[in-house]
C-alpha atoms as a PDB file:
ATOM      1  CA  UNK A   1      57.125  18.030  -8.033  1.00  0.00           C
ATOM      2  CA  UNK A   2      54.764  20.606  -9.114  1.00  0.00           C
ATOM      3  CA  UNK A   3      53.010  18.158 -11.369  1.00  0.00           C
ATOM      4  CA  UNK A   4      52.823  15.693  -8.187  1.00  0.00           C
ATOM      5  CA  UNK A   5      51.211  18.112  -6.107  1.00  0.00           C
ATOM      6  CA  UNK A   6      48.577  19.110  -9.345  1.00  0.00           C
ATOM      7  CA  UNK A   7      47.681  15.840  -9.526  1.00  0.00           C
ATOM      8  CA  UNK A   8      47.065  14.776  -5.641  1.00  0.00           C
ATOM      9  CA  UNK A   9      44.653  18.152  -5.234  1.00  0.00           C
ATOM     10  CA  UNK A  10      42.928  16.975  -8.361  1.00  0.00           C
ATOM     11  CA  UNK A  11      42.262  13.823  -7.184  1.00  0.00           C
ATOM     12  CA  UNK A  12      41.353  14.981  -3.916  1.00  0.00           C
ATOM     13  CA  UNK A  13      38.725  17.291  -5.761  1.00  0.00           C
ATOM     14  CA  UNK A  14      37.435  14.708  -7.998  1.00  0.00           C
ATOM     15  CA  UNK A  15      37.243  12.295  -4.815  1.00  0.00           C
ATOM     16  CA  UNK A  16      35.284  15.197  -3.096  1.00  0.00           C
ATOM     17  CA  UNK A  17      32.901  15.567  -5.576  1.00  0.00           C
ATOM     18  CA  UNK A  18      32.433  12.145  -5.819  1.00  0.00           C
ATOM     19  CA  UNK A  19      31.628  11.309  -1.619  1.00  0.00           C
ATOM     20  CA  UNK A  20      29.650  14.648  -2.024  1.00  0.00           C
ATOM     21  CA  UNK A  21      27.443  12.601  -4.461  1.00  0.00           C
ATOM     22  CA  UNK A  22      27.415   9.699  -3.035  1.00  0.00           C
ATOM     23  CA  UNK A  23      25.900  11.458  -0.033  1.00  0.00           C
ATOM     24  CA  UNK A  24      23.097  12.764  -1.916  1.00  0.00           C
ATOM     25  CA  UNK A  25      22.521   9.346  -3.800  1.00  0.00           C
ATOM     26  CA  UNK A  26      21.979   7.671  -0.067  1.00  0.00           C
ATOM     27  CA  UNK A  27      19.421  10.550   1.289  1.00  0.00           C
ATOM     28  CA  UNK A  28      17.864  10.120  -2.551  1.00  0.00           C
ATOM     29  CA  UNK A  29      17.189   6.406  -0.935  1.00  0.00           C
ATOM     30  CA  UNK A  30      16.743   6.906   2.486  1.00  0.00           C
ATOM     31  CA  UNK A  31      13.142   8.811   1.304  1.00  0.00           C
ATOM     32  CA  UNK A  32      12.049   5.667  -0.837  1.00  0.00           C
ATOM     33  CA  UNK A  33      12.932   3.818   2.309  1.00  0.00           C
ATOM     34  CA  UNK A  34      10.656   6.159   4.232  1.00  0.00           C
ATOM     35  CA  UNK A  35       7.636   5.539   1.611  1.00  0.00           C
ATOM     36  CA  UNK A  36       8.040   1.831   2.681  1.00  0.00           C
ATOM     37  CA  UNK A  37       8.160   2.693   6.104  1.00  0.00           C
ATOM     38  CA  UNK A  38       5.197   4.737   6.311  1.00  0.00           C
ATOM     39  CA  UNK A  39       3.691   2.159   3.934  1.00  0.00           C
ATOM     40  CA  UNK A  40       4.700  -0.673   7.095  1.00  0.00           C
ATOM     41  CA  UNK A  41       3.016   1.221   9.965  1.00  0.00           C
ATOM     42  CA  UNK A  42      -0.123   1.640   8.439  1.00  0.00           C
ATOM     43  CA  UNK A  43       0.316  -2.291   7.526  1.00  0.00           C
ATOM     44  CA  UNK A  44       0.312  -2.989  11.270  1.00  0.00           C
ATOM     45  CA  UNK A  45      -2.012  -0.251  12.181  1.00  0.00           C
ATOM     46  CA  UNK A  46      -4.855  -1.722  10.004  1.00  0.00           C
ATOM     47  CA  UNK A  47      -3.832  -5.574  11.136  1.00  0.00           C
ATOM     48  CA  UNK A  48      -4.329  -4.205  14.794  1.00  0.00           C
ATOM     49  CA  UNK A  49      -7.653  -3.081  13.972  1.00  0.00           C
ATOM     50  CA  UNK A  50      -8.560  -5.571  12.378  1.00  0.00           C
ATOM     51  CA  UNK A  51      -8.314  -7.712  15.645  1.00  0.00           C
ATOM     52  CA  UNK A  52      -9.931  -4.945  17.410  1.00  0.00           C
ATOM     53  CA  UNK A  53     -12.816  -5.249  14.730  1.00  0.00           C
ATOM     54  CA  UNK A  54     -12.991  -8.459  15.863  1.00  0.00           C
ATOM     55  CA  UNK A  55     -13.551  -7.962  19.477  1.00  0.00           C
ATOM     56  CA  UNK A  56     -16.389  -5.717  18.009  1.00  0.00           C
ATOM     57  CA  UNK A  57     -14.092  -1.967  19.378  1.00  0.00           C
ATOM     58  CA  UNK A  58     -15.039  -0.214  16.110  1.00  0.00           C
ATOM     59  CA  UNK A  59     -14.532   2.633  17.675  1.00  0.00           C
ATOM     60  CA  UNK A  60     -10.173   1.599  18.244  1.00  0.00           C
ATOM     61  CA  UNK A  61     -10.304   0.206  14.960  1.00  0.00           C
ATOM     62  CA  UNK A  62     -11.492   2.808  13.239  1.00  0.00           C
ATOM     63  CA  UNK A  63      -9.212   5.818  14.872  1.00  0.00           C
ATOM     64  CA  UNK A  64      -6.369   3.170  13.882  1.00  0.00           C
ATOM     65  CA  UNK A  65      -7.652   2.522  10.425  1.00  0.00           C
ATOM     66  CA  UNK A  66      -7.544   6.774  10.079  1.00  0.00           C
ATOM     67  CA  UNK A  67      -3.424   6.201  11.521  1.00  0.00           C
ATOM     68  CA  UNK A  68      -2.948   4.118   8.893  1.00  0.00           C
ATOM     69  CA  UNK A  69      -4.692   6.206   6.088  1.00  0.00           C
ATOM     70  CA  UNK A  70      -2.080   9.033   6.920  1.00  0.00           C
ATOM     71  CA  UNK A  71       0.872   6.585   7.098  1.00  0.00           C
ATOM     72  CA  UNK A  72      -0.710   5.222   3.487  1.00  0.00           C
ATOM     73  CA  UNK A  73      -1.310   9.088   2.180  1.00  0.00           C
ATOM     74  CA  UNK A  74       2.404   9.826   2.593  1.00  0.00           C
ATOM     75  CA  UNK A  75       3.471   6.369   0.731  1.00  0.00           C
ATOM     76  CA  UNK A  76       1.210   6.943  -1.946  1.00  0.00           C
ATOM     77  CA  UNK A  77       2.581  10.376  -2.540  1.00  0.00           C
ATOM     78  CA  UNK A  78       6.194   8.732  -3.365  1.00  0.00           C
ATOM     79  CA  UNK A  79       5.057   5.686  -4.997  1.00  0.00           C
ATOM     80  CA  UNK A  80       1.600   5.958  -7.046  1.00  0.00           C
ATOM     81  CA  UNK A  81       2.441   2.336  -8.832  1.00  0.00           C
ATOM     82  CA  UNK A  82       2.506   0.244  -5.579  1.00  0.00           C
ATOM     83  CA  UNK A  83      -0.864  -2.365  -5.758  1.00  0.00           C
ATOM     84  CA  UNK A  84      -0.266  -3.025  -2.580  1.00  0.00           C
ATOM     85  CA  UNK A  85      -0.194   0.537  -0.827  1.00  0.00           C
ATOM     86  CA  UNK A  86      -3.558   1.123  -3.393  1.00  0.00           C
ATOM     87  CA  UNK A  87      -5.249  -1.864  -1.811  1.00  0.00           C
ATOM     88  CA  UNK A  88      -4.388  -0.702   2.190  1.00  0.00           C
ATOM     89  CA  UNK A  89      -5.226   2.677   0.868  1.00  0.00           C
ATOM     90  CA  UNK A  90      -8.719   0.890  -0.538  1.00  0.00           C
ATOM     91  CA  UNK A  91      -9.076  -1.159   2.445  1.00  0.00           C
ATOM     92  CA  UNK A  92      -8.632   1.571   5.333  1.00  0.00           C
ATOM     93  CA  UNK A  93     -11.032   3.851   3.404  1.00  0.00           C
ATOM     94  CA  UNK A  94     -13.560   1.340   2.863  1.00  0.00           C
ATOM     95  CA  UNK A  95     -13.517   0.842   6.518  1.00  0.00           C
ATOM     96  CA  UNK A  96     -13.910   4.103   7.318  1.00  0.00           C
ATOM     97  CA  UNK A  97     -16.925   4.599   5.401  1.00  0.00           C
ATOM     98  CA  UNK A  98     -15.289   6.019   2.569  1.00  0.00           C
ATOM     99  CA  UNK A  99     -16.368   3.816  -0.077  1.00  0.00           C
ATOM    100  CA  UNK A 100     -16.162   5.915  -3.251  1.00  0.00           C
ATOM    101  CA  UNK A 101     -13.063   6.369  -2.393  1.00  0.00           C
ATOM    102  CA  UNK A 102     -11.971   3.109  -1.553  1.00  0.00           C
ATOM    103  CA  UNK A 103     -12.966   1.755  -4.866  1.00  0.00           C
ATOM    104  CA  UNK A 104     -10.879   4.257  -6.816  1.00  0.00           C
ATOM    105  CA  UNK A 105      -7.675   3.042  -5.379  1.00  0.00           C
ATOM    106  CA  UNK A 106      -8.465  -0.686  -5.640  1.00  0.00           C
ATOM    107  CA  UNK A 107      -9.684  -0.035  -9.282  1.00  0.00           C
ATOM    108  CA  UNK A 108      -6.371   2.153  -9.802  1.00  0.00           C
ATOM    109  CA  UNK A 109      -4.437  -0.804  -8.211  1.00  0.00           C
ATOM    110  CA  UNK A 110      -6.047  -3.339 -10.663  1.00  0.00           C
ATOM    111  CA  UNK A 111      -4.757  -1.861 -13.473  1.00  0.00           C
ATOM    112  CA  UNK A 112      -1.676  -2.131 -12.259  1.00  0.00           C
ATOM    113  CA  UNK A 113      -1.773  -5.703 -11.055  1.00  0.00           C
ATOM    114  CA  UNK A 114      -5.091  -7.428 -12.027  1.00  0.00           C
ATOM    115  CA  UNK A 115      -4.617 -10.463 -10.543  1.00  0.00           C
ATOM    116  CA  UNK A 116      -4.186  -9.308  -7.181  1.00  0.00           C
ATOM    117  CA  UNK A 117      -5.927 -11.413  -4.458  1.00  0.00           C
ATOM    118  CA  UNK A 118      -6.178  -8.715  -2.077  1.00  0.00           C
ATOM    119  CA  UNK A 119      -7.418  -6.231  -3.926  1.00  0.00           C
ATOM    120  CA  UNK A 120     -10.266  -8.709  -5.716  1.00  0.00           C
ATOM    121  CA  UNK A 121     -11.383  -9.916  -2.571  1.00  0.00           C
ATOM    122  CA  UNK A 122     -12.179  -6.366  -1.228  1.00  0.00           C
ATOM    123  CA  UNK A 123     -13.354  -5.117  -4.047  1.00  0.00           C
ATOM    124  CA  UNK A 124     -15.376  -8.273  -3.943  1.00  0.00           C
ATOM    125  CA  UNK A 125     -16.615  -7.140  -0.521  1.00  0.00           C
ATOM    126  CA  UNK A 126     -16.965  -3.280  -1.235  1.00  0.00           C
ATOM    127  CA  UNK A 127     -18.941  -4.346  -3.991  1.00  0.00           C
ATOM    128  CA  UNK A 128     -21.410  -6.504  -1.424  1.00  0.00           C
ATOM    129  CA  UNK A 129     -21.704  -3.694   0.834  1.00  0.00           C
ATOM    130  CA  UNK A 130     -23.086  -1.859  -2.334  1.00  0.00           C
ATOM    131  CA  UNK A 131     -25.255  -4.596  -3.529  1.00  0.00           C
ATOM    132  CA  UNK A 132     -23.554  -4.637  -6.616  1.00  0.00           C
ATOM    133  CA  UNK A 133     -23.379  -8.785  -6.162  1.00  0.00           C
ATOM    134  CA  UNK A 134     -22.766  -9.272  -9.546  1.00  0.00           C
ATOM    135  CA  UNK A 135     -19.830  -7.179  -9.794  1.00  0.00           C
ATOM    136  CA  UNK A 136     -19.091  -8.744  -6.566  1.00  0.00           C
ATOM    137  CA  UNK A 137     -19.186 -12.357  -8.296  1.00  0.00           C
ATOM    138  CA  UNK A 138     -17.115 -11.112 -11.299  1.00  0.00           C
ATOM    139  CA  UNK A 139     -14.164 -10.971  -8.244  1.00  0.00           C
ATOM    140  CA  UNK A 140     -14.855 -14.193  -7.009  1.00  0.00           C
ATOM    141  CA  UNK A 141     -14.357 -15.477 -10.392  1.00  0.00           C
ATOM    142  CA  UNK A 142     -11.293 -14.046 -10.847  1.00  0.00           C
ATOM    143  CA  UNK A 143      -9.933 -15.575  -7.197  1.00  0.00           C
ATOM    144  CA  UNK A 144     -11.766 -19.220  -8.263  1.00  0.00           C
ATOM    145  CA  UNK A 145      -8.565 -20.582  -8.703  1.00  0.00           C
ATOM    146  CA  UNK A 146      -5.899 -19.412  -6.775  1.00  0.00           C
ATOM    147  CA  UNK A 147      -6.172 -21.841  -4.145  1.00  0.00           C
ATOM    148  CA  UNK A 148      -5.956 -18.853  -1.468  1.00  0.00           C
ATOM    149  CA  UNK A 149      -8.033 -17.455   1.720  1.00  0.00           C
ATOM    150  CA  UNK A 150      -8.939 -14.454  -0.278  1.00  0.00           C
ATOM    151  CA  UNK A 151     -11.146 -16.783  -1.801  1.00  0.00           C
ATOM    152  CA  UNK A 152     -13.100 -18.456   0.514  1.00  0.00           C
ATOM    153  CA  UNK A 153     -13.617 -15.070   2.400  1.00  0.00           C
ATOM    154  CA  UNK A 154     -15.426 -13.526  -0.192  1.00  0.00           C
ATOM    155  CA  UNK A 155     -17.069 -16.988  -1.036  1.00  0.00           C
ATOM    156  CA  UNK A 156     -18.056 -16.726   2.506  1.00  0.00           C
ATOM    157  CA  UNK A 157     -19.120 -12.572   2.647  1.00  0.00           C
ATOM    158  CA  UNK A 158     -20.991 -13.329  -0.882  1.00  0.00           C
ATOM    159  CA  UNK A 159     -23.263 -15.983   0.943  1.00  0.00           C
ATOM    160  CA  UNK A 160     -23.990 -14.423   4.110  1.00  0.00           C
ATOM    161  CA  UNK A 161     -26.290 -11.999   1.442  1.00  0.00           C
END
């Protein structure tokens, strides 16, 4: 009986330990879940002012493009690796003037993925803005054939100059 009842509690412990770790396991994900989260609010705040952009309130668009650099700031911070929170972080710098900055994190996000259309194409456009066209054709060249939008937008940006 004795041996019954020795057995059940250490069971009961092991079990315990094991929930407790569970637990701890789940919160361990729930954070990289909140990376991406972060990482998808800034997505929409910088898609909403882009359409703002648009409708020439650069004003709106910019005090959403600085939302979104926060949201990106706190993604970045748990996942460095990500090309595509390094080209939103690129993107919403770049469009608020921060252009030194915003071609750090594209560059950093090309080494990770160099064949990334996004991140060509507005590299491809930072580098216009700098009249660095050459550089700026070195990222159309890389987009020639990928049969994409990214493509003909900074065909089209690269000809307006």
């Amino acid at each position: 009986m004795f041996k019954k009842i020795f057995i059940i509690l250490i069971s009961a412990f092991i079990f315990a330990q094991y929930v407790g770790v569970s637990k701890g396991a789940s919160s361990d994900s729930g954070s990289s879940e909140g990376y991406m989260d972060q990482y998808k609010e800034a997505k929409k705040f910088v898609l909403r002012a882009k359409k703002l952009e648009e409708k020439n309130k650069i004003d709106r668009a910019t005090k959403l493009y600085s939302k979104a650099l926060e949201k990106l700031e706190l993604a970045y911070k748990s996942d460095r690796n990500n090309p595509d929170i390094l080209n939103y972080l690129g993107f919403a710098l770049r469009k608020t003037g921060k252009l030194k900055e915003a071609e750090k994190f594209y560059l950093a996000g090309l080494k990770i993925k160099p064949n990334h259309n996004g991140i060509n194409e507005y590299l491809g456009e930072l580098y216009v803005k700098t009249g660095r066209m050459n550089l700026a054709k070195e990222r159309l060249a890389i987009l020639k054939n990928c049969n994409c939008d990214e493509y003909s937008e900074l065909k089209e940006v690269i000809e307006k100059k």
